[in-house]
C-alpha atoms as a PDB file:
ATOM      1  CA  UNK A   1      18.993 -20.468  13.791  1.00  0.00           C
ATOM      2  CA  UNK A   2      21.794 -23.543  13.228  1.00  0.00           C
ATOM      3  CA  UNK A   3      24.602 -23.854  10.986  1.00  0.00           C
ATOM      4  CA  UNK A   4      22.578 -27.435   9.608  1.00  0.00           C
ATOM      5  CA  UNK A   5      19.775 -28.683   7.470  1.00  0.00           C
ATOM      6  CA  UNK A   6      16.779 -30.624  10.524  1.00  0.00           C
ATOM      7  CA  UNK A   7      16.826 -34.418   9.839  1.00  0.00           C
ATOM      8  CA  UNK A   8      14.097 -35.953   8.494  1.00  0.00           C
ATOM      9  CA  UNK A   9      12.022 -36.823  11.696  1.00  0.00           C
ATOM     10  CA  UNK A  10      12.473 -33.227  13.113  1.00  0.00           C
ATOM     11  CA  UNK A  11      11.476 -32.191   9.667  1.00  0.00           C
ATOM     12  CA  UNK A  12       8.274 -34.237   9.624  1.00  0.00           C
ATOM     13  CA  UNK A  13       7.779 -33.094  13.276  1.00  0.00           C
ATOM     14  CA  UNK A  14       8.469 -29.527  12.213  1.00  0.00           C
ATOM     15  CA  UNK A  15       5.887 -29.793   8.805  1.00  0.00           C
ATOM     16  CA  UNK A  16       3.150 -31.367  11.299  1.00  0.00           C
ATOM     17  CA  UNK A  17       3.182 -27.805  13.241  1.00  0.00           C
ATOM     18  CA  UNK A  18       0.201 -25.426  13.375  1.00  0.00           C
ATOM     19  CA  UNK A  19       2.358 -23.195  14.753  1.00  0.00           C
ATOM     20  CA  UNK A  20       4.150 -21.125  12.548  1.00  0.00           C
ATOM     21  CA  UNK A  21       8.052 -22.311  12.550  1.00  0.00           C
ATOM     22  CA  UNK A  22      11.176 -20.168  10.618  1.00  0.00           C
ATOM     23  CA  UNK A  23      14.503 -21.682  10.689  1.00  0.00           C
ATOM     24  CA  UNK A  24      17.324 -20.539   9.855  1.00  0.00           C
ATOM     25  CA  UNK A  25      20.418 -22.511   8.421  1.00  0.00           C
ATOM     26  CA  UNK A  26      23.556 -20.709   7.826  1.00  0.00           C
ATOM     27  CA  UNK A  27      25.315 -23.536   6.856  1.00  0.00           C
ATOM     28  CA  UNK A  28      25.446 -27.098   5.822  1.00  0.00           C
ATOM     29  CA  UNK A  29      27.834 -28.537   8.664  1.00  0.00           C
ATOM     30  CA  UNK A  30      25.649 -30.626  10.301  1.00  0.00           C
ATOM     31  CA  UNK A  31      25.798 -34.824  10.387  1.00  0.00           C
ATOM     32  CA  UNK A  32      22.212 -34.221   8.651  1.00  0.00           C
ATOM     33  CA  UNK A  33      23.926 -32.478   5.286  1.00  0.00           C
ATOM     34  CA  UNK A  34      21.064 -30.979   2.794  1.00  0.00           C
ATOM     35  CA  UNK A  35      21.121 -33.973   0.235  1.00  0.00           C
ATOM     36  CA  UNK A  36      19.564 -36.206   3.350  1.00  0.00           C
ATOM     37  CA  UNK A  37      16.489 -36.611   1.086  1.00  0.00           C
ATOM     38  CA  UNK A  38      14.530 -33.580   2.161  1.00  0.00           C
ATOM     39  CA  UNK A  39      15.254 -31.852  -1.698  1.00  0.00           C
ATOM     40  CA  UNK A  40      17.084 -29.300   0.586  1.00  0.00           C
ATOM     41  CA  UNK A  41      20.427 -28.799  -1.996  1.00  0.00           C
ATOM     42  CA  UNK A  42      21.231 -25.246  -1.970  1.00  0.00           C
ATOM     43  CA  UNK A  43      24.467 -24.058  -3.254  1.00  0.00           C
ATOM     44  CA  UNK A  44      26.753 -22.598  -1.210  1.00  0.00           C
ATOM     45  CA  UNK A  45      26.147 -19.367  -2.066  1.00  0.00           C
ATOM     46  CA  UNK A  46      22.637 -19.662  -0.969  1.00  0.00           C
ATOM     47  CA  UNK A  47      23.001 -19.082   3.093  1.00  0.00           C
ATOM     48  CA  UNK A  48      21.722 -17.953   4.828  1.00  0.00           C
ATOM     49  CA  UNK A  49      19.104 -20.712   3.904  1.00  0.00           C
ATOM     50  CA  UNK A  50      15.376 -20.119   5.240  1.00  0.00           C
ATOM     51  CA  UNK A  51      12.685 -22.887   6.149  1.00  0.00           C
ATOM     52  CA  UNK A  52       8.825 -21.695   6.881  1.00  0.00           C
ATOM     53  CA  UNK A  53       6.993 -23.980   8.557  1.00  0.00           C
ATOM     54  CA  UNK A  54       2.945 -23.690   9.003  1.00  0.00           C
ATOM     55  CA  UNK A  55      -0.254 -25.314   9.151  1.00  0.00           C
ATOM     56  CA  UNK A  56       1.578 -28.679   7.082  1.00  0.00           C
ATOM     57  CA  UNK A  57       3.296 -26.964   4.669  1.00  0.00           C
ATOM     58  CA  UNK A  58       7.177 -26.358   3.947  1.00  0.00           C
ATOM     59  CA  UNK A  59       8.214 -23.133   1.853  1.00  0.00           C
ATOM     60  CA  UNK A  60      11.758 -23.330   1.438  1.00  0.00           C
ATOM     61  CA  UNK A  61      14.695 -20.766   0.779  1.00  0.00           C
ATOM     62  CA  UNK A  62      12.784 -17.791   0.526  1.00  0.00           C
ATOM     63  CA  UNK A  63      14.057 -14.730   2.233  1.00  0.00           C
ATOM     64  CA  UNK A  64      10.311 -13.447   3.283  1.00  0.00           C
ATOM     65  CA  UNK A  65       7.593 -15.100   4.871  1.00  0.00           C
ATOM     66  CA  UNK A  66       4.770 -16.738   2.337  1.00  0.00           C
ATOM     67  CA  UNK A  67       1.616 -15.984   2.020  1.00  0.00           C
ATOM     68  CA  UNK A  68      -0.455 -17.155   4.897  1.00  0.00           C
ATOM     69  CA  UNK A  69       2.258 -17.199   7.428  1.00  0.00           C
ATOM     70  CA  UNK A  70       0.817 -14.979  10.206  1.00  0.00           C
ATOM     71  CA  UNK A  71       2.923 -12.175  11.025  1.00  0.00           C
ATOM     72  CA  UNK A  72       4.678 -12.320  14.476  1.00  0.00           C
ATOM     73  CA  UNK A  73       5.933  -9.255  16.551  1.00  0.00           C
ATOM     74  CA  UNK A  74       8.853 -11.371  18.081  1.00  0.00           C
ATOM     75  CA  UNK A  75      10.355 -12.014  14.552  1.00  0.00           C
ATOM     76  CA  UNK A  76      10.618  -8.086  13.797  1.00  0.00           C
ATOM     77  CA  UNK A  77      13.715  -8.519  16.511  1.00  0.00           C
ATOM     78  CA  UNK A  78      15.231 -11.395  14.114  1.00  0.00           C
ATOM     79  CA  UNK A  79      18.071 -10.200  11.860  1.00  0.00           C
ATOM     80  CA  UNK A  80      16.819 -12.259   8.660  1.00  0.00           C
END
């Protein structure tokens, strides 16, 4: 969880991952702002903002996990 958008190289780092990868942005205050080039423009009333990482794909601002994203016991404990 962070109250900002990842820049563009932890993005890229984050989209390389096999390992699955949720953050969680609840808000845009970070020197990386959403418009950084990512397509990551959500409106204000959109946060908490959700980004699911896994095997090289990016699913962005949706509330549940997408298909494919292996379930993980440690995330039941995760307020989404």
């Amino acid at each position: 969880m962070q109250d900002a958008f990842p820049c563009a190289v932890c993005d890229a780092a984050f989209t390389r991952q096999r390992l699955p990868l949720l953050v969680k942005v609840t808000a845009n205050n970070g020197a990386y702002s959403a418009d950084h080039g990512l397509g990551q423009k959500p409106a204000a009333s959109m946060y908490p903002y959700y980004l699911w990482y896994h095997n090289g794909v990016k699913t962005a601002g949706t509330v549940t996990a997408p298909a494919g994203f292996p379930a993980i016991p440690a995330f039941a404990a995760i307020t989404l």
